[in-house]
N, C-alpha and C. Protein backbone atom coordinates (compact mmCIF):
# COMPACT_ATOMS: atom_id res chain seq x y z
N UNK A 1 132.47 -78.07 71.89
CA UNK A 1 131.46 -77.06 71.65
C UNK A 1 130.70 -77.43 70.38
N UNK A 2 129.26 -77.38 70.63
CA UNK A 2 128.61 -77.70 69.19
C UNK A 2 128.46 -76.70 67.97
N UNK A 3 128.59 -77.58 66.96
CA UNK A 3 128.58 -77.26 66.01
C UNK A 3 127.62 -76.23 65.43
N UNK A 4 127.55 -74.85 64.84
CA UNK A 4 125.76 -73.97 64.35
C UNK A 4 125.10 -74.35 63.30
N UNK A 5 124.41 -74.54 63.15
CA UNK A 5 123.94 -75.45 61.84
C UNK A 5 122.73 -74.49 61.56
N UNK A 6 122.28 -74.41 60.57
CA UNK A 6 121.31 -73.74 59.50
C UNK A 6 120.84 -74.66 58.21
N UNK A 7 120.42 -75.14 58.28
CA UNK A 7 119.38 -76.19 57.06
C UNK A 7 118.63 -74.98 56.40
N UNK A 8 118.54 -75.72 54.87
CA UNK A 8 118.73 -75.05 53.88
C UNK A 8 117.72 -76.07 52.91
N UNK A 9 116.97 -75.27 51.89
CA UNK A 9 115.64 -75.97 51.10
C UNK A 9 116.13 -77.23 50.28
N UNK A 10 117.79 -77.14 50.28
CA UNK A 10 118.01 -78.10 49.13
C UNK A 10 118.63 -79.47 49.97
N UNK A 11 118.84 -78.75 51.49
CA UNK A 11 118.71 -79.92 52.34
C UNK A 11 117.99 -81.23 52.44
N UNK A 12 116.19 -80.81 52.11
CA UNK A 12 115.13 -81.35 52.18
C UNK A 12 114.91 -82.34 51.09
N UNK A 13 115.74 -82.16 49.70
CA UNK A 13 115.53 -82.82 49.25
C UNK A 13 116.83 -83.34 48.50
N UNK A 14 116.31 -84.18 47.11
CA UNK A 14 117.53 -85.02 46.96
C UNK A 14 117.96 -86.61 47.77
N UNK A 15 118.93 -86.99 47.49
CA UNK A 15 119.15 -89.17 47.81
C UNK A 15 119.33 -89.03 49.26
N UNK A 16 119.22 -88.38 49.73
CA UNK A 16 119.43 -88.63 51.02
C UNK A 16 117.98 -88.28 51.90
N UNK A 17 117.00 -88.06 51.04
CA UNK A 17 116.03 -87.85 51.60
C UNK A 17 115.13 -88.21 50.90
N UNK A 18 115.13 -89.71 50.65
CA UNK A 18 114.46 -89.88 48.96
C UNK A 18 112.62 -90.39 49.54
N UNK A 19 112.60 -90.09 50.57
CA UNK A 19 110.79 -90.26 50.84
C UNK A 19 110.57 -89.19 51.27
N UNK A 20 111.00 -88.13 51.28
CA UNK A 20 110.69 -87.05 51.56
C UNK A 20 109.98 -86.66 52.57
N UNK A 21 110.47 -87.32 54.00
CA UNK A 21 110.39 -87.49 55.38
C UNK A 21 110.34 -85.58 55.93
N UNK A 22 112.11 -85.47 55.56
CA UNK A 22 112.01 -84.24 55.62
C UNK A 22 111.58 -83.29 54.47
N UNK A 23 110.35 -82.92 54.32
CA UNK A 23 109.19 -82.05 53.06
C UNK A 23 109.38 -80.63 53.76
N UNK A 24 109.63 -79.77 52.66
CA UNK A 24 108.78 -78.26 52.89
C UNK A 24 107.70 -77.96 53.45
N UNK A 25 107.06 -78.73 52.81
CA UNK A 25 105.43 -78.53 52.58
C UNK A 25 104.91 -79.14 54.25
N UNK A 26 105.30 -80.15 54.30
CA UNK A 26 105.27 -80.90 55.87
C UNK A 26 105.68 -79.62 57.27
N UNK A 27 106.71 -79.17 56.95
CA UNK A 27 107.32 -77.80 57.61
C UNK A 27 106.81 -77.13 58.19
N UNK A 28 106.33 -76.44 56.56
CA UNK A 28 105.21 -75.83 56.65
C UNK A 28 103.50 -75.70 57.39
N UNK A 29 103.16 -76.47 56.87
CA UNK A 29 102.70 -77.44 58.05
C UNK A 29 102.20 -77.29 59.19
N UNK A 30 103.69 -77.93 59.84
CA UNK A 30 104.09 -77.78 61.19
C UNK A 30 103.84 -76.66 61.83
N UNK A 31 104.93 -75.65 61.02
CA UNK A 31 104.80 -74.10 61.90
C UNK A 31 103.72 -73.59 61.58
N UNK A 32 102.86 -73.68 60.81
CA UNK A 32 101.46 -73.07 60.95
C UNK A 32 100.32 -73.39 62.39
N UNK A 33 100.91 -74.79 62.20
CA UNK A 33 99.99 -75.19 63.30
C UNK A 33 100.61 -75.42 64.45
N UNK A 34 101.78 -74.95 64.96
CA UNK A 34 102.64 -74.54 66.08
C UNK A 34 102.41 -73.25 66.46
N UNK A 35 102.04 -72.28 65.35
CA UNK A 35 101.75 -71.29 65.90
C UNK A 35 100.49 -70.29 66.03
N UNK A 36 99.49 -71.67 65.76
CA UNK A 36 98.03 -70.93 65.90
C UNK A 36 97.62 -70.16 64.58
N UNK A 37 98.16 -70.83 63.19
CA UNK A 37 98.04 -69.59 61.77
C UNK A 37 96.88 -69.45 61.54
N UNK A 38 96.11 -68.50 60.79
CA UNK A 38 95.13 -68.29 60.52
C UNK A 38 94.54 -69.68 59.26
N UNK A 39 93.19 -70.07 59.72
CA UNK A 39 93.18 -71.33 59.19
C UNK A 39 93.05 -71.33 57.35
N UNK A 40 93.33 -70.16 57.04
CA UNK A 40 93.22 -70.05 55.23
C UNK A 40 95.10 -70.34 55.68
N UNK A 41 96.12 -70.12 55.84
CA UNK A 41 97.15 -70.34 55.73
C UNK A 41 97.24 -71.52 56.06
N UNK A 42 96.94 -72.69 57.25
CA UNK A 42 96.57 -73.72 57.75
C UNK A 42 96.41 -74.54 56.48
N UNK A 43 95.30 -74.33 56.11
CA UNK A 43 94.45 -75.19 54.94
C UNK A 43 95.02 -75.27 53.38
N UNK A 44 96.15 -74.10 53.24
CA UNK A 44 96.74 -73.93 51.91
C UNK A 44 98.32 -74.99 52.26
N UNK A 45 98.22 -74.96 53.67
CA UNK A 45 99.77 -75.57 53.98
C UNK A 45 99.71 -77.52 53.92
N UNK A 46 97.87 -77.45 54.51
CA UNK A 46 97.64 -79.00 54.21
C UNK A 46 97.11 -79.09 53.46
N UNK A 47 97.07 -78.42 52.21
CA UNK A 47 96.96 -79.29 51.21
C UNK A 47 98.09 -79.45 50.31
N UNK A 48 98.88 -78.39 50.48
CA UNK A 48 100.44 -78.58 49.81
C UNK A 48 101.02 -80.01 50.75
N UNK A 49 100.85 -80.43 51.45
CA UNK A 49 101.36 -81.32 51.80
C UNK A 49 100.54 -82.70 51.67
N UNK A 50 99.37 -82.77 51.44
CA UNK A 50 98.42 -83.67 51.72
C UNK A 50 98.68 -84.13 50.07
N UNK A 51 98.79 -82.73 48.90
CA UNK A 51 99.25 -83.61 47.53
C UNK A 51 100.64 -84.22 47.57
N UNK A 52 101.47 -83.96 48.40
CA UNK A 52 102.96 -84.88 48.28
C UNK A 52 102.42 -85.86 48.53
N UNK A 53 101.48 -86.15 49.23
CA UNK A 53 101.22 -87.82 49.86
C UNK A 53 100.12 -88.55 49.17
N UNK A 54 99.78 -87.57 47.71
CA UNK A 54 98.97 -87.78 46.79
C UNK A 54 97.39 -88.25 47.34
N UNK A 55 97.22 -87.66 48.80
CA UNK A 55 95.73 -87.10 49.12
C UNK A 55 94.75 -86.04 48.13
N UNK A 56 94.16 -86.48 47.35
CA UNK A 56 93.18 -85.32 46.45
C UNK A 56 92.41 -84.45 47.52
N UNK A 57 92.20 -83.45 47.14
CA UNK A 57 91.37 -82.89 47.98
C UNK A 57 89.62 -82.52 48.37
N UNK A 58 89.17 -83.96 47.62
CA UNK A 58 88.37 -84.11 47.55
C UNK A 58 88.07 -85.51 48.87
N UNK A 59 89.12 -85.88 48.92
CA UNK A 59 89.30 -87.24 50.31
C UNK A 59 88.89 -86.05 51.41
N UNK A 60 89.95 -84.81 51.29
CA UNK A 60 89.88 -83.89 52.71
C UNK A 60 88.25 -83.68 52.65
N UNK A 61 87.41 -83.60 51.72
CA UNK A 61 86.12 -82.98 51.90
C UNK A 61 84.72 -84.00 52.52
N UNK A 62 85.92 -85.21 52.10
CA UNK A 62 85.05 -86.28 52.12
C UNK A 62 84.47 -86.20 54.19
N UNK A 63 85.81 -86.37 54.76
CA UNK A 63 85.84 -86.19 56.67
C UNK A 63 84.91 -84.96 57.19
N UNK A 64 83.99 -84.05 55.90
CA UNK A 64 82.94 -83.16 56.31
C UNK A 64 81.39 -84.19 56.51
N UNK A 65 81.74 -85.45 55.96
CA UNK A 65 80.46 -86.17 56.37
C UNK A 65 80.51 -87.14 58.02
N UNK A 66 81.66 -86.73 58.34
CA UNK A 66 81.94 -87.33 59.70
C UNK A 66 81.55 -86.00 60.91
N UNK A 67 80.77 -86.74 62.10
CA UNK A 67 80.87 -85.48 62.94
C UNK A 67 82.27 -84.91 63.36
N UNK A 68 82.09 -83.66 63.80
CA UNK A 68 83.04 -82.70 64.25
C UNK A 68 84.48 -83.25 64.96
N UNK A 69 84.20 -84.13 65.98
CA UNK A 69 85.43 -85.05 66.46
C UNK A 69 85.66 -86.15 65.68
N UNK A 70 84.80 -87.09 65.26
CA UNK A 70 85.59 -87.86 63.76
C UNK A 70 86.22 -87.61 62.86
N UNK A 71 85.88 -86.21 62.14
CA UNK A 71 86.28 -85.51 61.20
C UNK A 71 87.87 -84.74 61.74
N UNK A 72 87.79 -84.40 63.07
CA UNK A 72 89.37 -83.82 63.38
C UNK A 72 90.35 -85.01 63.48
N UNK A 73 89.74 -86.36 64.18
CA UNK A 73 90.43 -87.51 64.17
C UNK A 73 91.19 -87.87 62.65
N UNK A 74 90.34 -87.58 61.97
CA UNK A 74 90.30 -88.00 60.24
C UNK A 74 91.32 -87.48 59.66
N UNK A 75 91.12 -85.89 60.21
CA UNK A 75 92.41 -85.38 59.52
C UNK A 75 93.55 -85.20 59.66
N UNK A 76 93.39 -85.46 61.54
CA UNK A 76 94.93 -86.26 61.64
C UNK A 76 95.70 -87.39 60.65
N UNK A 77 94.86 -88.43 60.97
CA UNK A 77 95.17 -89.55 60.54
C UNK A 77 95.41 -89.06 58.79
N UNK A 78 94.99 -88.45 57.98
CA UNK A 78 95.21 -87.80 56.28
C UNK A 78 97.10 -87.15 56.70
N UNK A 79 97.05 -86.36 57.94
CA UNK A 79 98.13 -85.73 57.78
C UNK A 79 99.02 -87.02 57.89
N UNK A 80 99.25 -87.85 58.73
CA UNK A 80 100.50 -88.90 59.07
C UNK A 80 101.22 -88.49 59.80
N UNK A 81 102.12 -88.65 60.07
CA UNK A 81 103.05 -88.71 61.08
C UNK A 81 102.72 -89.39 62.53
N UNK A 82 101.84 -90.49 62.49
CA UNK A 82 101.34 -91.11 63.58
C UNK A 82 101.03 -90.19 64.99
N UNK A 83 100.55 -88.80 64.23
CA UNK A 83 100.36 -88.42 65.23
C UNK A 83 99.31 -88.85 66.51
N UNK A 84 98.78 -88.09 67.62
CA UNK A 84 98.34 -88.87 68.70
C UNK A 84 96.95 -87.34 68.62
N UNK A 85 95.72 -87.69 67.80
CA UNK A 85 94.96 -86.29 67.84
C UNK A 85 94.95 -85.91 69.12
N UNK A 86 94.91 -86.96 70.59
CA UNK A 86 94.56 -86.26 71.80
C UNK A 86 95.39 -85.47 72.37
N UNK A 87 96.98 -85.79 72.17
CA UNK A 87 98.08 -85.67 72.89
C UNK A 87 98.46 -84.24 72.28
N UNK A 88 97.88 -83.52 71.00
CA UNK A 88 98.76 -82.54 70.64
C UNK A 88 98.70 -81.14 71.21
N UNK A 89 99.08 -80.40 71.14
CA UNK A 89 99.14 -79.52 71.94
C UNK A 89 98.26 -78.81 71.56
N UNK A 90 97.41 -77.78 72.87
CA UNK A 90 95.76 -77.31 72.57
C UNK A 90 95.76 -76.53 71.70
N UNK A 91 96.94 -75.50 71.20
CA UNK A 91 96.94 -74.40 70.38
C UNK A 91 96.76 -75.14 68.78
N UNK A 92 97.16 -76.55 68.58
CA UNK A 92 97.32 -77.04 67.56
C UNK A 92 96.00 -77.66 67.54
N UNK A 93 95.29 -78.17 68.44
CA UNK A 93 93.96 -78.63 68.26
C UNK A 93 92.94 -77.81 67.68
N UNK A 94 93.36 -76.47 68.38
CA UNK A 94 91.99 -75.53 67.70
C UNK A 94 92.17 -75.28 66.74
N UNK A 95 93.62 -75.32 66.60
CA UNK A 95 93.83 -74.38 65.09
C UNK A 95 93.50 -75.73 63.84
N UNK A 96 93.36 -76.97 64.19
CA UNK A 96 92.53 -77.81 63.45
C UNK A 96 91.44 -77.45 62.92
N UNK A 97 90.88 -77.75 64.30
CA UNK A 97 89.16 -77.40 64.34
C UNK A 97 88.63 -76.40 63.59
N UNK A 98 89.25 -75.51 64.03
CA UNK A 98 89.23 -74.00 62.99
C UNK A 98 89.40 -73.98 61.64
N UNK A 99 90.37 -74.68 61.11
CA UNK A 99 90.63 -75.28 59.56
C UNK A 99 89.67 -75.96 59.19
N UNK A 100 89.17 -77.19 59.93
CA UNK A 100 88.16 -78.08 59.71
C UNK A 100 86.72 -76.75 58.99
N UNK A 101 86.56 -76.27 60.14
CA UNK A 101 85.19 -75.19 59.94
C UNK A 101 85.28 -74.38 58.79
N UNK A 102 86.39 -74.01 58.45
CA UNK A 102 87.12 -73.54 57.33
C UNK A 102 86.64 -74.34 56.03
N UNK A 103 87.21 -75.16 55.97
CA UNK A 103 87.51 -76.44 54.80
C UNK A 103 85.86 -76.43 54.99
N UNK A 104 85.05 -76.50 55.58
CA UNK A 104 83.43 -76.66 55.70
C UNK A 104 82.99 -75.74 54.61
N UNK A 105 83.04 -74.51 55.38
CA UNK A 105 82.37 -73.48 55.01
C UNK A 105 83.06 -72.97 53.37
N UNK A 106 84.12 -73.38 52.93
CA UNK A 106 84.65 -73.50 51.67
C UNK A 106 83.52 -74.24 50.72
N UNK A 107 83.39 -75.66 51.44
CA UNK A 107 82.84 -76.80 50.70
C UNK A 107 81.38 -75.95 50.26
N UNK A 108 80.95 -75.98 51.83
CA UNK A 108 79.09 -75.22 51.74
C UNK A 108 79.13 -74.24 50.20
N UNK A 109 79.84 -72.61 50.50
CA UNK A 109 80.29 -71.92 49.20
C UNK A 109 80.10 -72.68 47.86
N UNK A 110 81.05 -73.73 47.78
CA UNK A 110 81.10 -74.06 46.12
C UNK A 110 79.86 -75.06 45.86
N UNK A 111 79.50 -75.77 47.00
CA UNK A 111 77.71 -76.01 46.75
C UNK A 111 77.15 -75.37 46.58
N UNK A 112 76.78 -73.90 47.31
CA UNK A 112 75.97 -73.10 46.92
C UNK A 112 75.74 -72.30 45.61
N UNK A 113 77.48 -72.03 45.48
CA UNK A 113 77.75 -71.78 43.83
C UNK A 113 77.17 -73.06 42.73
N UNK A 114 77.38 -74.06 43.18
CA UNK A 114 76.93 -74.85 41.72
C UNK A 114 75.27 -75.09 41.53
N UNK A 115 74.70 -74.68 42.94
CA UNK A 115 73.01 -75.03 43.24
C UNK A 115 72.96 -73.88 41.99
N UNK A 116 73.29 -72.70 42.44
CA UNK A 116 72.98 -72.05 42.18
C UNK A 116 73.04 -71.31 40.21
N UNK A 117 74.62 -72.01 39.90
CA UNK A 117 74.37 -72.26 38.40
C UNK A 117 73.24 -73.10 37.64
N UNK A 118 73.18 -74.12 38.28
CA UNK A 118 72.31 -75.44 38.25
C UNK A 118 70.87 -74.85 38.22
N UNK A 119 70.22 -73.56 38.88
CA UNK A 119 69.07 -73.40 38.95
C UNK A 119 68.94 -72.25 37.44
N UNK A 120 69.96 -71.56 37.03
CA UNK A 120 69.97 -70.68 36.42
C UNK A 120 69.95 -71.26 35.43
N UNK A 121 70.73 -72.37 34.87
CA UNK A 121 70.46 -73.59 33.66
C UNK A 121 69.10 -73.74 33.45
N UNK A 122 68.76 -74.34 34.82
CA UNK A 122 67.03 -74.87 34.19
C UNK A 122 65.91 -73.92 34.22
N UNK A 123 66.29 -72.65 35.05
CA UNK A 123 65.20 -71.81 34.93
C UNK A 123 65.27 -71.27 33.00
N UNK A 124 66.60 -70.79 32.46
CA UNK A 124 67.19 -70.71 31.03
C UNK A 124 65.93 -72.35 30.58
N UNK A 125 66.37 -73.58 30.55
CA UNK A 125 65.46 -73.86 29.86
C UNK A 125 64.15 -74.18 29.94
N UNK A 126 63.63 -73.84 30.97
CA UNK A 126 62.23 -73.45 31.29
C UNK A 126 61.43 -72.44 30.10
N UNK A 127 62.02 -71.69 30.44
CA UNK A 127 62.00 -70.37 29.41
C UNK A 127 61.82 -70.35 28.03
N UNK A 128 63.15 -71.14 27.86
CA UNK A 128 63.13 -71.93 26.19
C UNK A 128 62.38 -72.76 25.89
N UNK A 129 61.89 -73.33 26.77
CA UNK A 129 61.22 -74.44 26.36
C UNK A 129 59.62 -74.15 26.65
N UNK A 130 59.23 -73.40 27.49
CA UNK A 130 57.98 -73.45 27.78
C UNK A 130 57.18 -74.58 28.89
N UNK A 131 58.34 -74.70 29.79
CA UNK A 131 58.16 -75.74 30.44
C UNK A 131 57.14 -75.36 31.68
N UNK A 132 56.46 -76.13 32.13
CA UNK A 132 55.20 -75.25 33.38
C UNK A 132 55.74 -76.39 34.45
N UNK A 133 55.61 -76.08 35.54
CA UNK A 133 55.22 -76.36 37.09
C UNK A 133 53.94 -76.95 36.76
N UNK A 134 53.80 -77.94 37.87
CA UNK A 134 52.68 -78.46 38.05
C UNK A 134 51.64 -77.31 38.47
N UNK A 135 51.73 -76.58 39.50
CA UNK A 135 51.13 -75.90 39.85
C UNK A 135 50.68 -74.66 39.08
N UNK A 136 51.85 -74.18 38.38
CA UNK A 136 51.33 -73.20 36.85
C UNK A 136 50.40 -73.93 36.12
N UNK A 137 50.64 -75.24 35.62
CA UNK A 137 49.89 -75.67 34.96
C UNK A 137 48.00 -75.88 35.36
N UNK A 138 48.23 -76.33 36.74
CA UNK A 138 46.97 -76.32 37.46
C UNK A 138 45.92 -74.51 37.16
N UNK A 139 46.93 -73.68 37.98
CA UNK A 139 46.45 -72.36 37.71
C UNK A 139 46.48 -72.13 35.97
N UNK A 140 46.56 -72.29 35.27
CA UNK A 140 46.28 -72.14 33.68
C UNK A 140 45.25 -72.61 33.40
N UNK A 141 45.61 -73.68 33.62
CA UNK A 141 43.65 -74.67 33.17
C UNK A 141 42.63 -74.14 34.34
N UNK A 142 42.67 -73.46 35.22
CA UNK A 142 41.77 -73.09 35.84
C UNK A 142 40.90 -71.92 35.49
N UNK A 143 42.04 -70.68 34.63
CA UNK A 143 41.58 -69.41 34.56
C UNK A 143 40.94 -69.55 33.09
């Protein structure tokens, strides 16, 4: 009769697991995307795992300049485990895709945030400075 077994966090790590094959964070992971998680849980789980494998998360942002199926290919291949992007199971595909759009629309946000400091800087030294538009300048010397 077999044995009941229950694995335990301190299982995962330590000399007997010294590449850290079996990871939390990897786990984690997993059951997110086994069970369809909402892709902000998804995306917090790969990147806890994507820094064990010392992926920055600026590489993950990089697969937003690839189209939509390159970019899911991409992030297979970031996660590892030789996975097979076609072969995985559909609930785990979308819940990619969905992360992917995610991880997008994150990126878009903190562009829009920095356009948007960036314009508030130079309109500030516009101001200070007395700086004109071509076109102000045109309408000035006209009137």
């Amino acid at each position: 009769m077999p044995k009941a077994f229950a694995a335990q966090f301190s299982d995962l790590s330590g000399p007997t697991n010294p590449t850290g094959i079996l990871s939390p964070a990897f786990l984690a992971l997993k059951q997110a995307l086994d069970r369809g998680d909402d892709p902000e849980n998804v995306m917090q789980a790969l990147y806890d795992w994507l820094s064990q494998r010392k992926v920055e998360p600026s590489h993950v942002d990089k697969i937003l300049e690839l189209e939509p199926a390159a970019a899911y290919d991409a992030l297979i291949g970031l996660i590892g485990g030789k996975f097979s992007p076609k072969s995985l199971p559909l609930i785990v595909q979308q819940t990619i895709q969905k992360t992917i759009q995610k991880i997008a629309q994150r990126y878009v946000e903190r562009g829009e945030q920095d356009l948007a400091k960036r314009r508030d800087h130079l309109t500030g030294l516009k101001t200070r400075y007395g700086v004109e538009s071509a076109p102000q300048l045109v309408r000035r010397l006209l009137v």
